[in-house]
Protein backbone atom coordinates (compact mmCIF):
# COMPACT_ATOMS: atom_id res chain seq x y z
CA UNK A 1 1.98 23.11 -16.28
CA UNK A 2 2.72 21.51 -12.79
CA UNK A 3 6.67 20.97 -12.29
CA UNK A 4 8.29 17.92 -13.56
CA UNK A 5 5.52 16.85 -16.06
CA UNK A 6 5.88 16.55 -19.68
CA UNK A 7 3.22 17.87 -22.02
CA UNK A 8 2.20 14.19 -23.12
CA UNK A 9 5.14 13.45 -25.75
CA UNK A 10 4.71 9.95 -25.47
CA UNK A 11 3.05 7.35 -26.79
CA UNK A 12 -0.67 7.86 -26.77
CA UNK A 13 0.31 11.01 -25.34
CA UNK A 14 0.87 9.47 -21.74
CA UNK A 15 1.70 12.29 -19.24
CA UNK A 16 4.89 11.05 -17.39
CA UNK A 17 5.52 12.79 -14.15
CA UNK A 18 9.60 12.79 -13.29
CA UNK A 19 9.92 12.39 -10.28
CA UNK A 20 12.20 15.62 -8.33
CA UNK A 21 15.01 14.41 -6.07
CA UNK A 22 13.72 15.36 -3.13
CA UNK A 23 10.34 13.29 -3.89
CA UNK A 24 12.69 10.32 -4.69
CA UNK A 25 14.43 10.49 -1.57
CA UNK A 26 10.93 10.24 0.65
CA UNK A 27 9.24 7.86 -1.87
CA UNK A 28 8.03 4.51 0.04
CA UNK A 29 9.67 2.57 -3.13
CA UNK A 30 13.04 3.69 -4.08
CA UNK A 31 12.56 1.96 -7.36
CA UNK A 32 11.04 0.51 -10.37
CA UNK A 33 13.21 -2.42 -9.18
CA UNK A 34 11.88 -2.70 -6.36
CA UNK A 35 7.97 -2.32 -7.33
CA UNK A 36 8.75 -5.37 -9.38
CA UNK A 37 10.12 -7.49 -6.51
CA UNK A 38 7.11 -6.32 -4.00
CA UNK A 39 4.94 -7.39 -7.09
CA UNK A 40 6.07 -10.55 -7.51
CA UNK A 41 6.28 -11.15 -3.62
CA UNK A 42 2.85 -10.24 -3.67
CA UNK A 43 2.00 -13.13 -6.17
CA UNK A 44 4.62 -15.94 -5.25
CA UNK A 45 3.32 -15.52 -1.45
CA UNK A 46 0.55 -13.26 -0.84
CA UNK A 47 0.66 -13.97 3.04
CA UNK A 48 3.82 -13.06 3.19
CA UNK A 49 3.05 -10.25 1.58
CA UNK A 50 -0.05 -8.68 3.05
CA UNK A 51 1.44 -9.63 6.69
CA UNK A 52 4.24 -7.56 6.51
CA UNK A 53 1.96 -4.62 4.86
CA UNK A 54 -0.67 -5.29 7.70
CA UNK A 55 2.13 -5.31 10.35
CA UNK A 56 3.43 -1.61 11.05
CA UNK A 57 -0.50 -0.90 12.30
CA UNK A 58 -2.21 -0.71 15.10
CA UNK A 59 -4.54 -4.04 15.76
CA UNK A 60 -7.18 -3.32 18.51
CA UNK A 61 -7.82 -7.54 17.35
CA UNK A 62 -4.50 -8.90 16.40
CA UNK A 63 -4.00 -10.12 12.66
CA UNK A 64 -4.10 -14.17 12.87
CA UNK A 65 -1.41 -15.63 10.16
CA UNK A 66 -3.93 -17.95 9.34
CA UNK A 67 -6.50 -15.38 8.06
CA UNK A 68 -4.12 -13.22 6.34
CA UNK A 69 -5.41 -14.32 3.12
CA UNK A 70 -8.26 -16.72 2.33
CA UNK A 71 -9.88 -16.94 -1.24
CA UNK A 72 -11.05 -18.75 -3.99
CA UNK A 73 -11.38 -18.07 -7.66
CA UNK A 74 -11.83 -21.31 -8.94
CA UNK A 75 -16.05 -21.69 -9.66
CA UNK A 76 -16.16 -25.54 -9.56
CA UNK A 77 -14.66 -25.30 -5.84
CA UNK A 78 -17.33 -23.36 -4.78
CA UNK A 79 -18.35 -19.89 -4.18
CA UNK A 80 -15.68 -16.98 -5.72
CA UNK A 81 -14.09 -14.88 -2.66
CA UNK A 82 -11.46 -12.92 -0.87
CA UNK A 83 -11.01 -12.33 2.54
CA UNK A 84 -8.30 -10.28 4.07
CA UNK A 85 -7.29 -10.30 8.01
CA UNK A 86 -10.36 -11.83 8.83
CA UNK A 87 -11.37 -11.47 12.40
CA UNK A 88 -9.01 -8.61 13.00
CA UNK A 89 -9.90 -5.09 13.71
CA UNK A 90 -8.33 -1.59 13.93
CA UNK A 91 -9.04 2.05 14.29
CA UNK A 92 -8.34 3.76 10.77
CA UNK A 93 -8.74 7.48 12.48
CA UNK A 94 -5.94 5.85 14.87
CA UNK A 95 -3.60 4.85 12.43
CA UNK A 96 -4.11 7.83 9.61
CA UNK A 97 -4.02 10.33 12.44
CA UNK A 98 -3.83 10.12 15.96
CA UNK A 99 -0.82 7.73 16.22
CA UNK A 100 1.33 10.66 13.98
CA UNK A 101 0.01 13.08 16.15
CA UNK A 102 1.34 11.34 19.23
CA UNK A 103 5.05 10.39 17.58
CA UNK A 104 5.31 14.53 17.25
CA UNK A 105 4.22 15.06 13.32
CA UNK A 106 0.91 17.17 14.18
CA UNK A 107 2.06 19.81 12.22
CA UNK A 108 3.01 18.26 9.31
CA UNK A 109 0.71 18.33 6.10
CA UNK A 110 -0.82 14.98 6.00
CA UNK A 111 -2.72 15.05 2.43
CA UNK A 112 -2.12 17.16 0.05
CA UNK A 113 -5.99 17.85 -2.41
């Protein structure tokens, strides 16, 4: 059995995976806490939200505020959608790749299978 994973003791026999120190100190979240207030941020102003996620990338077309978020998911105002950064485009191989090439983290394991 893989390090830091219980053999299913709980409820429904749920696997829970603890977490090692090290892993906690590199996490992108450094809390349940903190998944909570993203959450709700998320919710109480998805702009918000999704521009500051969409911001660290690279934008070949720049991310407009106005089309950060459009939807609708009310049927008797028409048509159900979602559209995120509309009009905007990247590079994906640029951003999962070559930019952490270029800052000197070639070497590093990326993704781990």
């Amino acid at each position: 059995m893989a390090r830091g994973v219980s053999n299913g003791t709980g409820t429904n026999g749920i696997y829970k995976f603890r977490a090692t120190e090290e892993q906690r100190c590199r996490a992108h979240l450094g809390s349940l806490d903190e998944f909570w207030r993203l959450h709700r941020k998320s919710l109480e102003d998805p702009n918000a939200f999704w521009g500051e996620a969409a911001a660290p990338f690279y934008w070949k077309t720049p991310v407009r505020e106005k089309n950060i978020l459009n939807y609708n998911t009310d049927v008797r105002k028409g048509k159900i959608f979602f559209e995120w950064l509309k009009g905007s485009s990247t590079n994906i191989c640029y951003n999962a790749l070559d930019r952490n090439v270029q800052n000197g983290h070639g070497e590093q394991i990326a993704y781990y299978w």
